[in-house]
C-alpha atoms as a PDB file:
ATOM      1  CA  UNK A   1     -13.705  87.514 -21.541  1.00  0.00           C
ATOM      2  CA  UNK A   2     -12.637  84.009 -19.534  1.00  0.00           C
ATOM      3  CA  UNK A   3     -14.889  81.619 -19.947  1.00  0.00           C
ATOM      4  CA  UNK A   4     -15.148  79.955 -16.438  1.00  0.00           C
ATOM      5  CA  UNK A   5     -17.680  77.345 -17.616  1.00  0.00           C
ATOM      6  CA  UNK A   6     -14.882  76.152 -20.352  1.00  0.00           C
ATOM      7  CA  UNK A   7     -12.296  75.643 -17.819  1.00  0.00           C
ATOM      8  CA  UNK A   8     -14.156  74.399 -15.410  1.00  0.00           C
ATOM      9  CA  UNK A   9     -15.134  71.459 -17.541  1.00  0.00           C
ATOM     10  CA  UNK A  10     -11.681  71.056 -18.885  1.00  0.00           C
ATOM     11  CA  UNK A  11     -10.591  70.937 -15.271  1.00  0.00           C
ATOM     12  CA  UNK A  12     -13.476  68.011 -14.848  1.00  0.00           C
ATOM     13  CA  UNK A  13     -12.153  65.853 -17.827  1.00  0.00           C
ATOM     14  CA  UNK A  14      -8.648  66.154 -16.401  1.00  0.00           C
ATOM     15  CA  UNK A  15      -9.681  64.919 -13.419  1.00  0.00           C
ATOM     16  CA  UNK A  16     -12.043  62.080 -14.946  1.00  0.00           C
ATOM     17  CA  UNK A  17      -9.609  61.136 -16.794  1.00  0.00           C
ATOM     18  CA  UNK A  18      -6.286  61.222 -14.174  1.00  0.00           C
ATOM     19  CA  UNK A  19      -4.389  63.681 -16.129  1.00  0.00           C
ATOM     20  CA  UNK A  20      -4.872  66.318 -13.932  1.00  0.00           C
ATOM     21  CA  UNK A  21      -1.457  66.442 -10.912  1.00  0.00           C
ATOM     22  CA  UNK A  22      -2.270  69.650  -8.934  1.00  0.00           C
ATOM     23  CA  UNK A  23      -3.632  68.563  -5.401  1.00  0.00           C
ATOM     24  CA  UNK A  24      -5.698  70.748  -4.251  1.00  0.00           C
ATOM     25  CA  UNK A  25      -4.816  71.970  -0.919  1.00  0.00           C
ATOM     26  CA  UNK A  26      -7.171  72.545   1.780  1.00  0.00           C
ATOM     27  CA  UNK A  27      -7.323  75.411   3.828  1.00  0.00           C
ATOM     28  CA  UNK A  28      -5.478  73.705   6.767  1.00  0.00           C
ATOM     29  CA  UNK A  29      -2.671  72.912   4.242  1.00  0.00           C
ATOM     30  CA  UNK A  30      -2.712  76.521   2.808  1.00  0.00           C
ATOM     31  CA  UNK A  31      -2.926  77.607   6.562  1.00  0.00           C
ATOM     32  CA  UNK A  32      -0.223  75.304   8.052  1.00  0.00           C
ATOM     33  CA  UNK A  33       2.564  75.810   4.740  1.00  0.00           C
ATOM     34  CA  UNK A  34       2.064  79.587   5.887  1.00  0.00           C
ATOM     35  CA  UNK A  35       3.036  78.884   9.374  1.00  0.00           C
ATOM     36  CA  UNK A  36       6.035  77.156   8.415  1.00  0.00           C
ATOM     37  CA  UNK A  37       7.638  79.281   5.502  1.00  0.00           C
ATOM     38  CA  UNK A  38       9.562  82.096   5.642  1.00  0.00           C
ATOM     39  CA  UNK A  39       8.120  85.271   5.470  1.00  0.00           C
ATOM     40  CA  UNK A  40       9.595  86.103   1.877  1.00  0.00           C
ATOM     41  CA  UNK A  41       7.822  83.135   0.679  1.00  0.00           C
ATOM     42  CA  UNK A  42      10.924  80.907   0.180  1.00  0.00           C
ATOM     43  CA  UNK A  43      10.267  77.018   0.485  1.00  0.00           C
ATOM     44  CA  UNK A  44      10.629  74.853   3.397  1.00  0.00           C
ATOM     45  CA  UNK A  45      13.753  72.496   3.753  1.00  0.00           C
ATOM     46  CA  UNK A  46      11.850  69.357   4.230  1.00  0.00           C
ATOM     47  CA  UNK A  47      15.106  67.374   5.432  1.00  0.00           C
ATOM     48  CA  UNK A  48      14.435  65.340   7.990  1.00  0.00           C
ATOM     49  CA  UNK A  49      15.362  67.079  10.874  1.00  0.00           C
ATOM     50  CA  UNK A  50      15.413  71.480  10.280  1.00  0.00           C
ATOM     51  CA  UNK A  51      16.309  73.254  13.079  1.00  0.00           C
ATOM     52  CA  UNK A  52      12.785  75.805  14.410  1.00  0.00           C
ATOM     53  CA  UNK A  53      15.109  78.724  13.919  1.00  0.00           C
ATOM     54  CA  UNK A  54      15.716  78.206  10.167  1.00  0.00           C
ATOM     55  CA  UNK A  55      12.116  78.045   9.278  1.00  0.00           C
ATOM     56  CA  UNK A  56      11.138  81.929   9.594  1.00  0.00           C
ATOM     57  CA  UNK A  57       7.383  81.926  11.210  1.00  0.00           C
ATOM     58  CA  UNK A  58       8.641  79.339  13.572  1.00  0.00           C
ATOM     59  CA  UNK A  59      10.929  81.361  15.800  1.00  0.00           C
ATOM     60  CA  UNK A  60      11.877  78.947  18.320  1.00  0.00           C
ATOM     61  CA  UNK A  61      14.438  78.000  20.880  1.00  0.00           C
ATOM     62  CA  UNK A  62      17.395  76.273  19.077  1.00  0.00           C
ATOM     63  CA  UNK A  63      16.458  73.225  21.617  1.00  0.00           C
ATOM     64  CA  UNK A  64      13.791  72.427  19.137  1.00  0.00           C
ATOM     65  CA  UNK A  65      13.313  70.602  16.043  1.00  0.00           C
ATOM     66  CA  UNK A  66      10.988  69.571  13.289  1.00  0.00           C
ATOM     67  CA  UNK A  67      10.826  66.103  11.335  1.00  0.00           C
ATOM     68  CA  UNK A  68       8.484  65.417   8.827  1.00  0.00           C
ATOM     69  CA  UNK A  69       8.481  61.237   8.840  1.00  0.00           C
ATOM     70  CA  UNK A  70       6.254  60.637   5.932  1.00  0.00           C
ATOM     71  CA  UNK A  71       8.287  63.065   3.555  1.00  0.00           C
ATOM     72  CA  UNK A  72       7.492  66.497   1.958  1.00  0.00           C
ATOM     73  CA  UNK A  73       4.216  65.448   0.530  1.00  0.00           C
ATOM     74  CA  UNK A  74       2.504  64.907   3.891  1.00  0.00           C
ATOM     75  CA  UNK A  75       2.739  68.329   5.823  1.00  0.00           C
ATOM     76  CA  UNK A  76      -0.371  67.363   7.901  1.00  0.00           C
ATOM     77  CA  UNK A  77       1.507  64.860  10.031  1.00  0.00           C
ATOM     78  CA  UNK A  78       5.185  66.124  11.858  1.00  0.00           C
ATOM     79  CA  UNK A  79       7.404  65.241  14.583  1.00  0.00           C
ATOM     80  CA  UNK A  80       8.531  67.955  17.001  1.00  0.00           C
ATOM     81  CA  UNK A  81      11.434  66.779  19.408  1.00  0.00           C
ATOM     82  CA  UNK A  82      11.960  69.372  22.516  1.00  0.00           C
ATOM     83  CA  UNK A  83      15.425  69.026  24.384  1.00  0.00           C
ATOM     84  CA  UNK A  84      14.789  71.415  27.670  1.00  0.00           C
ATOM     85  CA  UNK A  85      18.096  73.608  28.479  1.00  0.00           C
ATOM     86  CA  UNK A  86      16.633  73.980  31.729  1.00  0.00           C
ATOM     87  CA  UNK A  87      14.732  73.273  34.621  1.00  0.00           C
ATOM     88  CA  UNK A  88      13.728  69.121  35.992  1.00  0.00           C
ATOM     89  CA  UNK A  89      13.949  68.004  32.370  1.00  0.00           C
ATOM     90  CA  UNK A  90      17.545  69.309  31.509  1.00  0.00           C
ATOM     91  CA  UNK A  91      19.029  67.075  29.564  1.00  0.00           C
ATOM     92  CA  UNK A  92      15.874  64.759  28.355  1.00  0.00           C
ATOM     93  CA  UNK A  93      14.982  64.480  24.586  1.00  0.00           C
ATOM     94  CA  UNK A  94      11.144  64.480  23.998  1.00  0.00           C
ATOM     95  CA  UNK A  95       9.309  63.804  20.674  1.00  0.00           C
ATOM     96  CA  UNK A  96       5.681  65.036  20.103  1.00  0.00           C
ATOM     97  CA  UNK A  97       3.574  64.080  16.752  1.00  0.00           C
ATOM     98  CA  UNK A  98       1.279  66.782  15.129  1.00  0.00           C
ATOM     99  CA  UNK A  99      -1.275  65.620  13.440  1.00  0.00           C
ATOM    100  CA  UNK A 100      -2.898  68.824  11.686  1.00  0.00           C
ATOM    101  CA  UNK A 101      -7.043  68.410  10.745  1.00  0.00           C
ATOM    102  CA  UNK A 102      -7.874  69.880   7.058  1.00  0.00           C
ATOM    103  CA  UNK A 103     -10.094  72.765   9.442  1.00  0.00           C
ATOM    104  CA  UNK A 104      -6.778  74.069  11.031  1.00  0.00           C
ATOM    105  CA  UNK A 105      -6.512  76.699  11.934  1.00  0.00           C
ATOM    106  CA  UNK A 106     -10.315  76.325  13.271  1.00  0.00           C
ATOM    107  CA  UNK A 107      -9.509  73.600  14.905  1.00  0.00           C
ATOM    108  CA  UNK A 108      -6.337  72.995  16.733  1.00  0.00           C
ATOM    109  CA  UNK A 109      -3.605  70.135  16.473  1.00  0.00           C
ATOM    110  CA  UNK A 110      -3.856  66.656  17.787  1.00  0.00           C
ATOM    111  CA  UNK A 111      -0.884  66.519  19.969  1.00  0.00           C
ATOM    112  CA  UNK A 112       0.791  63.681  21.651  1.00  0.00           C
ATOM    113  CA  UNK A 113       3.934  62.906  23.714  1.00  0.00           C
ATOM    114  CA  UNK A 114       5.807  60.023  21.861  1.00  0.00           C
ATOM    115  CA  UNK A 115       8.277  59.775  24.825  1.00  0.00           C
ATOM    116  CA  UNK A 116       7.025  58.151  28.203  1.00  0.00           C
ATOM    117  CA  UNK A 117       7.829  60.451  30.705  1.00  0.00           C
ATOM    118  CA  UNK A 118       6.893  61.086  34.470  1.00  0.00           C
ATOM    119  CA  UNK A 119       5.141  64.735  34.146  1.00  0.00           C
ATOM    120  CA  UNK A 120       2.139  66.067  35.812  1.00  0.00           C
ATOM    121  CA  UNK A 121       0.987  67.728  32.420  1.00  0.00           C
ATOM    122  CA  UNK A 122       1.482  64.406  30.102  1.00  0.00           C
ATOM    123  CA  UNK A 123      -0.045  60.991  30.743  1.00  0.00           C
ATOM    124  CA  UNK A 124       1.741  57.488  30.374  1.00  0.00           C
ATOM    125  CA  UNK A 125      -0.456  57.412  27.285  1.00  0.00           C
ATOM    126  CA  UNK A 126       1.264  60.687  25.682  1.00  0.00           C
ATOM    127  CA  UNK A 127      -2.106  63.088  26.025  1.00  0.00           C
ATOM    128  CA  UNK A 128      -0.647  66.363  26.643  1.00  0.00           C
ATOM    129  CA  UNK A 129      -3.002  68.784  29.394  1.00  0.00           C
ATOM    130  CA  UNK A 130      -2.126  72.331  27.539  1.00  0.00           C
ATOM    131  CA  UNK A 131      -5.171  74.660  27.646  1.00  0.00           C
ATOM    132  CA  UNK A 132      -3.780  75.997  23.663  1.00  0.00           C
ATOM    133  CA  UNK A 133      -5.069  72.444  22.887  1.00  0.00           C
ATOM    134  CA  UNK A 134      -8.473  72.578  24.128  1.00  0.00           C
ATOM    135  CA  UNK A 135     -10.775  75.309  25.498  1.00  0.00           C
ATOM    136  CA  UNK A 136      -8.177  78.181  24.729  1.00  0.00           C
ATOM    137  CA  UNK A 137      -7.756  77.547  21.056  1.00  0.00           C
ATOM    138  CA  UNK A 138      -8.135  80.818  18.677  1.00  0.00           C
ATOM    139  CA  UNK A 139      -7.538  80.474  14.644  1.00  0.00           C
ATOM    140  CA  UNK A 140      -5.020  83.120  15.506  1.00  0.00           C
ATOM    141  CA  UNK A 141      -2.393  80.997  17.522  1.00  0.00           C
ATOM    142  CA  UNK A 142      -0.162  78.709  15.217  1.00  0.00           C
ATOM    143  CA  UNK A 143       2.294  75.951  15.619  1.00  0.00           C
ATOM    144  CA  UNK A 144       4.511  78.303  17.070  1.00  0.00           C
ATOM    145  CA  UNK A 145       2.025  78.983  19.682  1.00  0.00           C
ATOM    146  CA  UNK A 146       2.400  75.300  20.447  1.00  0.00           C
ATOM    147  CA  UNK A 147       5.661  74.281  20.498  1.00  0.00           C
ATOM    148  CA  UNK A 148       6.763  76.935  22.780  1.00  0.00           C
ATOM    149  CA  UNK A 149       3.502  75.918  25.020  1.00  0.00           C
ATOM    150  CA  UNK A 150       5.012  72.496  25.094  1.00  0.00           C
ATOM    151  CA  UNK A 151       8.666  73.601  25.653  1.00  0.00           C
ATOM    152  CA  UNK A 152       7.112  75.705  28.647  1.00  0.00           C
ATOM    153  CA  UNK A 153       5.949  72.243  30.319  1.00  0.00           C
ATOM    154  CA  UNK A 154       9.622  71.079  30.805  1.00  0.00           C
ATOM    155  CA  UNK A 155      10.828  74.483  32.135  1.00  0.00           C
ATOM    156  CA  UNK A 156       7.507  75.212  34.368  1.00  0.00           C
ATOM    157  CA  UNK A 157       5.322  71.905  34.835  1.00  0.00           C
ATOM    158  CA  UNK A 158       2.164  72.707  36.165  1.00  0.00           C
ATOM    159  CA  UNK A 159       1.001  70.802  39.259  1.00  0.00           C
ATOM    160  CA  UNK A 160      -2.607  72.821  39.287  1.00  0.00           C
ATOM    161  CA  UNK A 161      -3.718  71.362  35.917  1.00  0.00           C
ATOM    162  CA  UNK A 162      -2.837  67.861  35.826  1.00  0.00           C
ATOM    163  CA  UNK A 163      -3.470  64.361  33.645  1.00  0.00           C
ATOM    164  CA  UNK A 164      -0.852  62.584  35.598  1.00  0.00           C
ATOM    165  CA  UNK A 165      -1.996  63.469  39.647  1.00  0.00           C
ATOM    166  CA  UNK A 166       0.546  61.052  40.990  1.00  0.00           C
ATOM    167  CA  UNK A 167       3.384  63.495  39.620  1.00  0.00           C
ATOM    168  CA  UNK A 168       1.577  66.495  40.233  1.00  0.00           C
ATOM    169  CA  UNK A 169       1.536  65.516  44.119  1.00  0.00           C
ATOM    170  CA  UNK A 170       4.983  64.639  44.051  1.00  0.00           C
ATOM    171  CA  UNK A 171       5.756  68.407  42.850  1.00  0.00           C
ATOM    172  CA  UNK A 172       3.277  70.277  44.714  1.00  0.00           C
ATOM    173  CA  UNK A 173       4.227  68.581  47.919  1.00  0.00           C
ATOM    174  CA  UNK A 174       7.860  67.555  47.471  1.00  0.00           C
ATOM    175  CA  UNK A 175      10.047  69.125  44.520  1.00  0.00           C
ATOM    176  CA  UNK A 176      12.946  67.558  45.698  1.00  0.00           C
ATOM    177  CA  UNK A 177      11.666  63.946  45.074  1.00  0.00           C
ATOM    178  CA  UNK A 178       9.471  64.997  41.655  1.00  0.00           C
ATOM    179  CA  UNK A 179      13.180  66.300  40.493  1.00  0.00           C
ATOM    180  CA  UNK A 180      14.546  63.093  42.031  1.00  0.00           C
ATOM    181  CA  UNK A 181      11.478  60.722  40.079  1.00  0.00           C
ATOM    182  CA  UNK A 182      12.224  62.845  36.810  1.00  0.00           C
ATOM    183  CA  UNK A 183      15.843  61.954  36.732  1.00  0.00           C
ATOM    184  CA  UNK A 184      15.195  58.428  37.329  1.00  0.00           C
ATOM    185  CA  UNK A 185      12.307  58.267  34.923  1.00  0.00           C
ATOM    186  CA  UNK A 186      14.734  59.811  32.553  1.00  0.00           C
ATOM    187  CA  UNK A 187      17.650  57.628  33.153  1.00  0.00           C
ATOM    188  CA  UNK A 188      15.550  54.452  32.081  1.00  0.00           C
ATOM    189  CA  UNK A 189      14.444  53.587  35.415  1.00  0.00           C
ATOM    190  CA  UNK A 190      11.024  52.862  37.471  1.00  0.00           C
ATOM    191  CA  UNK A 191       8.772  55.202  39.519  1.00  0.00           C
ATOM    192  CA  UNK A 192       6.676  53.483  41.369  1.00  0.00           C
ATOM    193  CA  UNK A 193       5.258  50.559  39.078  1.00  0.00           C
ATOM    194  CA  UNK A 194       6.153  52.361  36.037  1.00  0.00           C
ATOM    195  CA  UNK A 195       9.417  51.747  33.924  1.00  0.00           C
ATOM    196  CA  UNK A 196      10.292  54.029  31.557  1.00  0.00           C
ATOM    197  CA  UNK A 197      12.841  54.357  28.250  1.00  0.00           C
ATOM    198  CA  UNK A 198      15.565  56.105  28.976  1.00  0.00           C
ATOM    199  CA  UNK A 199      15.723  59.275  27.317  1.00  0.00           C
ATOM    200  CA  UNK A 200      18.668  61.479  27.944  1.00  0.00           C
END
């Protein structure tokens, strides 16, 4: 018989006395190391910079990447950079930050658009309007879930649902200038009062 009290007070001393080096994960951790292995369990490449397809669960479009900035011991905190192969944003480079909460996946993904970019869906701030983020959150969807719901903003913005209304406008009533303002934007030029960084 395993006496749970005996370990469970060795595992106490250890800890008291900083000999113990297992970090306990939390269930976020356990949650979010799922959604990025393989499904044969083999370990993520944390280089900086692994290409979606290569990471098993995350089946994306090979105009996506991962970065984790803070190195393999911080898995709660990741870079997602989203180069659109089609549509007003061909061409652009984006770069998102994840930062995952401990609850994940109860509790969704703080999002936000690193780039500044003219889009109806995005801010000049870098909030990002995707209903995965808020209201339509389920512990089923994953990171997965997310990144293609942010690589379907630069092939389909949405001018019904929007954070930046000036852009939204512009697309509703004239596509031909939004795709004009984008590729301007892009280039490292202003719309309106706003300059922004180049980023094709």
């Amino acid at each position: 018989m395993i006496r749970l009290f005996k370990v469970k007070e060795k595992q106490r001393a250890e800890h008291a006395n900083g000999t113990a080096h297992i970090k306990k994960q939390s269930a976020g951790e356990l949650r979010l190391h799922k959604d990025l292995t393989t499904r044969d369990s083999l370990s993520l490449s944390l280089s900086l910079c692994v290409n979606l397809v290569d990471i098993g669960e995350l089946n994306l479009p090979k105009t996506c990447s991962i970065s984790f900035p803070n190195g393999k011991d911080d898995l709660m905190n990741f870079e997602v950079t989203i180069r659109p192969d089609e549509g007003y944003y061909l061409g652009g480079t984006f770069t998102f930050s994840f930062q995952v909460p401990p609850v994940y996946p109860h509790e969704p993904p703080k999002v936000k658009c690193k780039t500044k970019v003219y889009h109806p869906n995005i801010d000049l701030e870098g909030n990002v309007c995707l209903n995965i983020l808020r209201e339509d959150w389920k512990p089923v969807l994953n990171i997965n879930t997310i990144i293609y719901g942010l690589y379907h903003l630069f092939t389909q913005p949405n001018y019904e649902d929007p954070l930046n209304h000036d852009a939204a406008a512009v697309l509703r009533d004239n596509p031909k200038m939004f795709e004009s303002n984008v590729r301007r934007a892009m280039a490292g030029g202003y719309v309106g009062q706003t300059l922004f960084p180049r980023c094709m």
